[in-house]
Protein backbone atom coordinates (compact mmCIF):
# COMPACT_ATOMS: atom_id res chain seq x y z
CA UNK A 1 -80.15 136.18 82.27
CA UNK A 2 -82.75 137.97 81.11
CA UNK A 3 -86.51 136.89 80.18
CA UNK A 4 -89.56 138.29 79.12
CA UNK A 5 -88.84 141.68 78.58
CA UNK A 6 -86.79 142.08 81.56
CA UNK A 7 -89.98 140.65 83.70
CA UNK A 8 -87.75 139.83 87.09
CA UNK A 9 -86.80 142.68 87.36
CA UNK A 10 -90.40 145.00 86.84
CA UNK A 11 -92.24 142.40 88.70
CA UNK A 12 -93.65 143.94 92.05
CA UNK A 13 -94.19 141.32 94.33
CA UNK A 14 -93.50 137.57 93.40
CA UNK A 15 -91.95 135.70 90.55
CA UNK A 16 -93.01 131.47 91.11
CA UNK A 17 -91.17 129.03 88.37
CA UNK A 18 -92.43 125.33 87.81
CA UNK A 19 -89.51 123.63 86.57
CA UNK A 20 -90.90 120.12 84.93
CA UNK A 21 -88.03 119.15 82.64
CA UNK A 22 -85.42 116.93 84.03
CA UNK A 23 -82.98 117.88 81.70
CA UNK A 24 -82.05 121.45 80.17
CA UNK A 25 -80.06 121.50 77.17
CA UNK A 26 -78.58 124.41 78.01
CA UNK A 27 -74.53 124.55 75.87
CA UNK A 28 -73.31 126.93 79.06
CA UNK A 29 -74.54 124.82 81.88
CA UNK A 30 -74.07 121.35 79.49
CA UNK A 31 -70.57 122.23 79.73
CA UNK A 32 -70.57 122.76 83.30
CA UNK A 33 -72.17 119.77 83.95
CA UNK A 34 -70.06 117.50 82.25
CA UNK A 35 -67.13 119.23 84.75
CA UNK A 36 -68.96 117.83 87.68
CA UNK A 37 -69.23 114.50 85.92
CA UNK A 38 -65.69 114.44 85.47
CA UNK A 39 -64.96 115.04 89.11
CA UNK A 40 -63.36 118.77 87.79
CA UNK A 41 -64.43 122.30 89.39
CA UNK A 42 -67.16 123.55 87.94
CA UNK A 43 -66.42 127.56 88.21
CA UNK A 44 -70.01 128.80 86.98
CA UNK A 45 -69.26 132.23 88.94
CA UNK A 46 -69.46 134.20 86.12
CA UNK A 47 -72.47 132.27 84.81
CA UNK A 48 -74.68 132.92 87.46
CA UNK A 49 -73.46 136.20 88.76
CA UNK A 50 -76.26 138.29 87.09
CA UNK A 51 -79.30 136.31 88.36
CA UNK A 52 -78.00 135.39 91.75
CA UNK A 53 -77.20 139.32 91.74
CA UNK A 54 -80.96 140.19 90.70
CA UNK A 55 -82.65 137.34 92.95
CA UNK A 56 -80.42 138.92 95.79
CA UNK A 57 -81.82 142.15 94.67
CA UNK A 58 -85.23 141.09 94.23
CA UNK A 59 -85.62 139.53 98.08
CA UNK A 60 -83.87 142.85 99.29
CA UNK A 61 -86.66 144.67 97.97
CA UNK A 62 -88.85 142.39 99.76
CA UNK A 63 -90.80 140.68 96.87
CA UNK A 64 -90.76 136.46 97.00
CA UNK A 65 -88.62 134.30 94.81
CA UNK A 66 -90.30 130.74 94.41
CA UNK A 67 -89.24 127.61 92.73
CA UNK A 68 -91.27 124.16 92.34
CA UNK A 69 -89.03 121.60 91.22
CA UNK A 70 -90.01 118.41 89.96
CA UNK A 71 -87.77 115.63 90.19
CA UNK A 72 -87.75 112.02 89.17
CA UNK A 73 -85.04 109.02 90.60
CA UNK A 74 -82.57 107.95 89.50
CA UNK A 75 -82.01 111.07 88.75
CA UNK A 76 -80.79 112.86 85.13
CA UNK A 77 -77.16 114.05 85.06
CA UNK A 78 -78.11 117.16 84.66
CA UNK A 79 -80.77 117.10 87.90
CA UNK A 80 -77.30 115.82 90.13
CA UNK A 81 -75.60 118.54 88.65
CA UNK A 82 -78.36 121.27 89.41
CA UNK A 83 -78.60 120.24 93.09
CA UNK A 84 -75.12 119.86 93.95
CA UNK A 85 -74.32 123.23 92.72
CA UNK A 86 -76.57 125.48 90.65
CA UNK A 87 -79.91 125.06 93.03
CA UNK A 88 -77.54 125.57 96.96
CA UNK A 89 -76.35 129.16 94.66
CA UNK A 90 -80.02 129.94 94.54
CA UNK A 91 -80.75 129.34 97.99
CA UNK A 92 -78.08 131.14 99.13
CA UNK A 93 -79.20 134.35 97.01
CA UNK A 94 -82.65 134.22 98.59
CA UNK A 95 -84.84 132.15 96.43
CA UNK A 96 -86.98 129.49 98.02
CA UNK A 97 -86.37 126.40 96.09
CA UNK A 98 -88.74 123.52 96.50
CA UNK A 99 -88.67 119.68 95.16
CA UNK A 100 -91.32 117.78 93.67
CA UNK A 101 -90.49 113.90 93.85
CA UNK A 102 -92.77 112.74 91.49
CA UNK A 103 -90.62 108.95 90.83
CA UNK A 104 -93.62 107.21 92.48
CA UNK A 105 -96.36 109.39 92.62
CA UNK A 106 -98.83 111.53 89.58
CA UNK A 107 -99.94 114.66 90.25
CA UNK A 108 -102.31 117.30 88.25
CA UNK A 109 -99.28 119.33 86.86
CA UNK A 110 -98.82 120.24 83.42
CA UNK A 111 -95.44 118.69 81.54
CA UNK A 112 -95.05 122.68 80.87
CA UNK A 113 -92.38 125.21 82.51
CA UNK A 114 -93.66 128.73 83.15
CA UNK A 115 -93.16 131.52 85.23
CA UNK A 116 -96.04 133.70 87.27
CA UNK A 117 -95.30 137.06 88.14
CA UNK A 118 -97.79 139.01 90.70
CA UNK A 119 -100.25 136.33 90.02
CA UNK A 120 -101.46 138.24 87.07
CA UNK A 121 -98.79 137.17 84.48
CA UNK A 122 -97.54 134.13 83.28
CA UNK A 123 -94.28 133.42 80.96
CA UNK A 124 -94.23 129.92 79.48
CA UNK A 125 -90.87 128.50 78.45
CA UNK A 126 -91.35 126.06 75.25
CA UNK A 127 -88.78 123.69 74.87
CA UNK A 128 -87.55 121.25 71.37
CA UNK A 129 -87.72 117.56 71.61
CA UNK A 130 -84.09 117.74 72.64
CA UNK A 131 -84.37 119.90 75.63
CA UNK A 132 -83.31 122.88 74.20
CA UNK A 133 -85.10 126.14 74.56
CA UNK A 134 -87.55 126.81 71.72
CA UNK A 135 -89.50 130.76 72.44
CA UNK A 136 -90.76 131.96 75.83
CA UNK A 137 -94.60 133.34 75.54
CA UNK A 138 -96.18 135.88 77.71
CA UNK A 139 -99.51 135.55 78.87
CA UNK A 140 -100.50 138.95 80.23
CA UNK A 141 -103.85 137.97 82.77
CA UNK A 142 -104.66 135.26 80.47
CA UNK A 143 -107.78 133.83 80.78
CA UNK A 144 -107.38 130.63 82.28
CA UNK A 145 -105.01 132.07 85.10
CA UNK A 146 -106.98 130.25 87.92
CA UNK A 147 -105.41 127.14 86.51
CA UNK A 148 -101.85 128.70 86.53
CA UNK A 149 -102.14 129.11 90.47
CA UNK A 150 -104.08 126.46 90.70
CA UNK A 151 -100.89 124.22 89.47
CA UNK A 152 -98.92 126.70 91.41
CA UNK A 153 -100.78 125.87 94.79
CA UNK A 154 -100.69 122.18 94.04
CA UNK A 155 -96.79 122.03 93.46
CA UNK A 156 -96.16 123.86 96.72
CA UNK A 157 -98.20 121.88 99.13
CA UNK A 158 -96.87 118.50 97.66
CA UNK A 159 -92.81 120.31 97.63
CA UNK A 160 -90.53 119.88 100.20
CA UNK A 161 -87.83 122.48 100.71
CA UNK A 162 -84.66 121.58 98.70
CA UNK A 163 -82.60 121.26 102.15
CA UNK A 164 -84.85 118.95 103.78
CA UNK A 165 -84.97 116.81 100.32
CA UNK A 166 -81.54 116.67 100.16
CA UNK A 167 -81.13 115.69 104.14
């Protein structure tokens, strides 16, 4: 899985995703997903092998991994999906994975996926109406990157880790 001009792996200290969408129309990980629905392994090994290989990689070398969540109950088949199997894989590579319940509560966050590397660059991930992904966009120091960690700050002090969620 490679983004943005192969940003994870050139960034040199930390990578932070907020992840807004509840549903990614992803064919690879649909197909998975309707596996788990059906009560049928879901063998996404080769799948996720390269980025649980370069998060693994990327903690090694000592730089941060960091994932803001947001959620909403009942939850999407696609969310159920994510944190029975896809988010645990993450964890387990070395990324720290955080939830947003936002079912009963509104925060300032943007209805907008993006990633921030080194606090200097941003990658926004556009998305169609039907949750499939559109174009990413890099924003090398854009101008309005106080309001990128800004949004980043705000998710992570009102996250939970994923483990203590899901206890």
């Amino acid at each position: 899985m490679t983004l943005g001009n192969n940003l994870f792996e050139t960034f040199e200290r930390s990578a932070f995703r907020l992840e807004t969408r509840q549903i990614y129309n992803i064919p690879e990980e649909m197909e998975m997903v309707q596996h788990f629905l059906r009560g049928e392994p879901c063998d996404d090994e080769e799948y996720s092998r390269d980025w649980l290989d370069l998060i693994k990689v990327n903690i090694t070398a000592g730089k941060t991994m960091q994932r803001a969540k947001l959620v909403r109950r009942p939850f999407t088949d696609y969310t159920r999906w994510l944190m029975t199997v896809g988010v645990p894989e993450n964890i387990e590579a070395g990324e720290d994975y955080r939830i947003v319940d936002v079912t009963d509560r509104k925060l300032d966050l943007p209805d907008l996926d993006f990633w921030l590397f080194d606090e200097s660059l941003v990658l926004l991930l556009h998305f169609n109406d039907d949750d499939t992904f559109r174009e990413r966009e890099i924003l090398d120091n854009p101008p309005n990157l106080e309001q990128y960690l800004t949004w980043r700050d705000h998710a992570l002090e009102h996250s939970v880790p994923f483990g203590e969620y899901r206890d």
